[in-house]
Protein backbone atom coordinates (compact mmCIF):
# COMPACT_ATOMS: atom_id res chain seq x y z
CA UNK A 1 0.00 0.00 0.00
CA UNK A 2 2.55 2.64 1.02
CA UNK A 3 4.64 1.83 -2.33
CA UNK A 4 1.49 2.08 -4.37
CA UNK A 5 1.27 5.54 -2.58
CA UNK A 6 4.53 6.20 -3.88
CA UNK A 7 4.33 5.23 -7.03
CA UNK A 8 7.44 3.00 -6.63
CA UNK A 9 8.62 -0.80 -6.41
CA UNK A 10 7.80 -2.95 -3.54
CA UNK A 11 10.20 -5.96 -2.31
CA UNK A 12 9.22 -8.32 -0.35
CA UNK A 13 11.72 -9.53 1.89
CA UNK A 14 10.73 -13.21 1.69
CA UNK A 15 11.48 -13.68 -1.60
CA UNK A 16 15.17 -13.20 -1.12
CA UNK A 17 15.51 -16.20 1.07
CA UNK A 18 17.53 -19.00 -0.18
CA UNK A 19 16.16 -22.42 -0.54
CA UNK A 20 17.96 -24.21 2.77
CA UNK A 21 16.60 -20.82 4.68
CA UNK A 22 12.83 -21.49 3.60
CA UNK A 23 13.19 -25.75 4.30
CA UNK A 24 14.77 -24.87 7.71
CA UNK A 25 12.10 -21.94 8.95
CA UNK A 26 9.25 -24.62 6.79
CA UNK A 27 10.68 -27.39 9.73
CA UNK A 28 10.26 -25.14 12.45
CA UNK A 29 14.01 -24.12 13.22
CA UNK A 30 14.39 -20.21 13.89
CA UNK A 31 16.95 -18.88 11.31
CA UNK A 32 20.23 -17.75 13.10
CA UNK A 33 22.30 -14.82 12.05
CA UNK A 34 24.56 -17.22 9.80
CA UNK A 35 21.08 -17.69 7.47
CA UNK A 36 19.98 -14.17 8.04
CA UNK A 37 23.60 -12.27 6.54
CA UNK A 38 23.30 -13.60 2.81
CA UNK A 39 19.49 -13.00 3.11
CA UNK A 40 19.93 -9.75 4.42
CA UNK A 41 23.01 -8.72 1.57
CA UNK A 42 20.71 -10.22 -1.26
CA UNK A 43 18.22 -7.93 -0.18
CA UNK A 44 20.08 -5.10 0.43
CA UNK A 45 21.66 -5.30 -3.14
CA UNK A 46 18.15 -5.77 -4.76
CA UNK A 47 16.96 -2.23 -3.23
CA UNK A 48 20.16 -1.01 -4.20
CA UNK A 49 19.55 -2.13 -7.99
CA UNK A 50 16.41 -1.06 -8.06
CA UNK A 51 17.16 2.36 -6.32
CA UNK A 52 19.44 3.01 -9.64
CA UNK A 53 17.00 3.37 -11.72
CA UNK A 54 15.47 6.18 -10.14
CA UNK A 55 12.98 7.14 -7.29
CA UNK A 56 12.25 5.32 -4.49
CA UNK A 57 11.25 1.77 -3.52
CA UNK A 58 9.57 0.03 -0.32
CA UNK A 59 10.95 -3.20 0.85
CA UNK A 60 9.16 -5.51 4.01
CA UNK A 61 11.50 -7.22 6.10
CA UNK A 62 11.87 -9.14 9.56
CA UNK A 63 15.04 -6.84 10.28
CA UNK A 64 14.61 -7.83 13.86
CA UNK A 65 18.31 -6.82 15.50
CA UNK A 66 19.76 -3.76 15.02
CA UNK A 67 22.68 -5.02 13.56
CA UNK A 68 20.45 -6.61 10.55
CA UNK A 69 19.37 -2.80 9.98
CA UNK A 70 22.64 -1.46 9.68
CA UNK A 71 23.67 -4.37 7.72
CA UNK A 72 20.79 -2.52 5.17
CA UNK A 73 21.47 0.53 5.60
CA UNK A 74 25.44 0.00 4.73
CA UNK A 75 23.98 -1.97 1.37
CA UNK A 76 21.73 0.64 0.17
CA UNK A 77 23.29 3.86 -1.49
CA UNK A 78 20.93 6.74 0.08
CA UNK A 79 19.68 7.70 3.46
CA UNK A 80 17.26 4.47 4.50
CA UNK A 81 14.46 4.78 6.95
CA UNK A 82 12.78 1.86 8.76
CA UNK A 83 9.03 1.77 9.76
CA UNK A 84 8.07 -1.13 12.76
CA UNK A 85 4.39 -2.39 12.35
CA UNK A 86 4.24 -3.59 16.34
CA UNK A 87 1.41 -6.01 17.18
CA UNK A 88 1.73 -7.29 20.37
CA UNK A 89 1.80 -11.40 20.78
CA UNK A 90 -1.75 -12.40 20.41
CA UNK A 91 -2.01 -10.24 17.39
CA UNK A 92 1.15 -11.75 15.64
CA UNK A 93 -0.06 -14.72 16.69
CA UNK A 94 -3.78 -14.46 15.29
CA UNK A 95 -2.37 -12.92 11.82
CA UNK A 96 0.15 -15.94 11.12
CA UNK A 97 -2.50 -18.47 11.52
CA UNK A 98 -4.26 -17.03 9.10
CA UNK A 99 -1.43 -16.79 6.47
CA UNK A 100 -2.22 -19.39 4.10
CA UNK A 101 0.62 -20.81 2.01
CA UNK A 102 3.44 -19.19 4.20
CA UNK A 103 6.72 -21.46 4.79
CA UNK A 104 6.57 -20.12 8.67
CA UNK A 105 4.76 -21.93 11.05
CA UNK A 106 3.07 -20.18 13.85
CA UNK A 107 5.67 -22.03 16.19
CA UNK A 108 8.37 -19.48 14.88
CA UNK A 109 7.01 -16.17 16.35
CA UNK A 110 8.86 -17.10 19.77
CA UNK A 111 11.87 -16.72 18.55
CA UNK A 112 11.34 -13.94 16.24
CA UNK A 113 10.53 -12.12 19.38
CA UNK A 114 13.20 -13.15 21.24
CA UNK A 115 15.53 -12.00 18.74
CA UNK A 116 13.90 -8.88 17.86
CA UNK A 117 15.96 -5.71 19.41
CA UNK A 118 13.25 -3.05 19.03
CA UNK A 119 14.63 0.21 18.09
CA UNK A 120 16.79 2.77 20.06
CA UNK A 121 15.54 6.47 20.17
CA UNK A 122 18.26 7.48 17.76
CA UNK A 123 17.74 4.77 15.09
CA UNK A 124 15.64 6.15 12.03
CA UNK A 125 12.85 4.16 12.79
CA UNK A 126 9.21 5.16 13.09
CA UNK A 127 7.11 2.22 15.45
CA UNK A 128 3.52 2.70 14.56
CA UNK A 129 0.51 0.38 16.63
CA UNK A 130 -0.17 -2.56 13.90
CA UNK A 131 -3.67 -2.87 14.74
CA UNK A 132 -4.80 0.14 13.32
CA UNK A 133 -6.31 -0.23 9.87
CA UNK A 134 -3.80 -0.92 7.19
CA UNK A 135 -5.17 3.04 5.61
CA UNK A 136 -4.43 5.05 8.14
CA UNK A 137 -0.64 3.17 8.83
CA UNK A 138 0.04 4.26 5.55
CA UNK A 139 -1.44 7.43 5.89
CA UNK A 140 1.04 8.32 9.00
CA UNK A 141 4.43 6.49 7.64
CA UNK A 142 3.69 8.19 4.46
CA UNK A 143 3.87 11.53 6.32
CA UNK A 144 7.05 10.68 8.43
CA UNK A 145 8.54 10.01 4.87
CA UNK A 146 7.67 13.33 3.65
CA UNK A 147 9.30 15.16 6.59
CA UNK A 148 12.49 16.61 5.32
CA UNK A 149 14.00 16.06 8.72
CA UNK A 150 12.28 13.26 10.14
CA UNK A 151 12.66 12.56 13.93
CA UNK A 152 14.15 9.41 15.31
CA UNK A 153 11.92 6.49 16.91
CA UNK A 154 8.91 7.95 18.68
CA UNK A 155 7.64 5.10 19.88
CA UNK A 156 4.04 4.33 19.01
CA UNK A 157 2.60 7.32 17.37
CA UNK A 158 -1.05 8.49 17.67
CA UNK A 159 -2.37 7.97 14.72
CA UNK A 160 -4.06 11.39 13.39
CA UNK A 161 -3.61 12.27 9.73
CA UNK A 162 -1.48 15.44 9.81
């Protein structure tokens, strides 16, 4: 939704798994930073490609330790920003059971918590509330985009349409 509202590519994260990556997480086995690197440089190289020929592009990714987003940012050739849908546990929960056709099973989301570092205050990362509807989240990351100076993490943001 937000790329569509800015008229650029989207990535999705998954897709740059390798093949032993998906069969592992498809067993149950939490990926561990050795899977995660080549993931995370594929990825980082596909925004970069497709940053060169021109404008913008949105990416989703699980870039759960702060050392994963770095790992981005040092890939990608301009200024990256980072926008954390949280949900809290049941909510996670409740959403991947109803994924249909994903290679991660519901019994994963421990561990993705566990690893996930969530943001410090001077990271470039906006953490809106995951709940809301799916409009209004775009609405409000769309904004912090536009800001020509846009504040570090603020936590989760009221969501009001300024």
């Amino acid at each position: 939704m937000l790329a569509q509202r800015l008229d650029c590519p989207f990535l999705e994260g998954d897709d740059f798994h390798d093949a032993r990556a998906v069969a592992k997480m498809r067993a149950g086995k939490p990926l561990d930073d050795d899977d995660r690197w080549p993931w995370l440089d594929r990825l980082g190289a596909a925004i970069g490609e497709t940053l060169a020929s021109g404008g913008a592009v949105v990416a989703a990714c699980s870039a759960l330790r702060l050392r994963y987003r770095q790992r981005l940012r040092e890939a990608i050739p301009v200024p990256t920003r980072f926008v954390l849908l949280d949900a809290g546990y049941d909510e996670l929960l409740r959403r991947l059971s109803q994924r249909s056709g994903h290679y991660m099973p519901t019994s994963l989301l421990d561990s993705q918590l566990a690893t996930l570092e969530r943001p410090d205050a001077d990271e470039m990362v906006f953490t809106l509330d995951a709940v809301e509807p799916p409009e209004r989240l775009c609405d409000i990351a769309h904004a912090w985009l536009r800001t020509p100076t846009p504040l570090a993490n603020l936590g989760h943001q009221p969501l009001s349409s300024a």
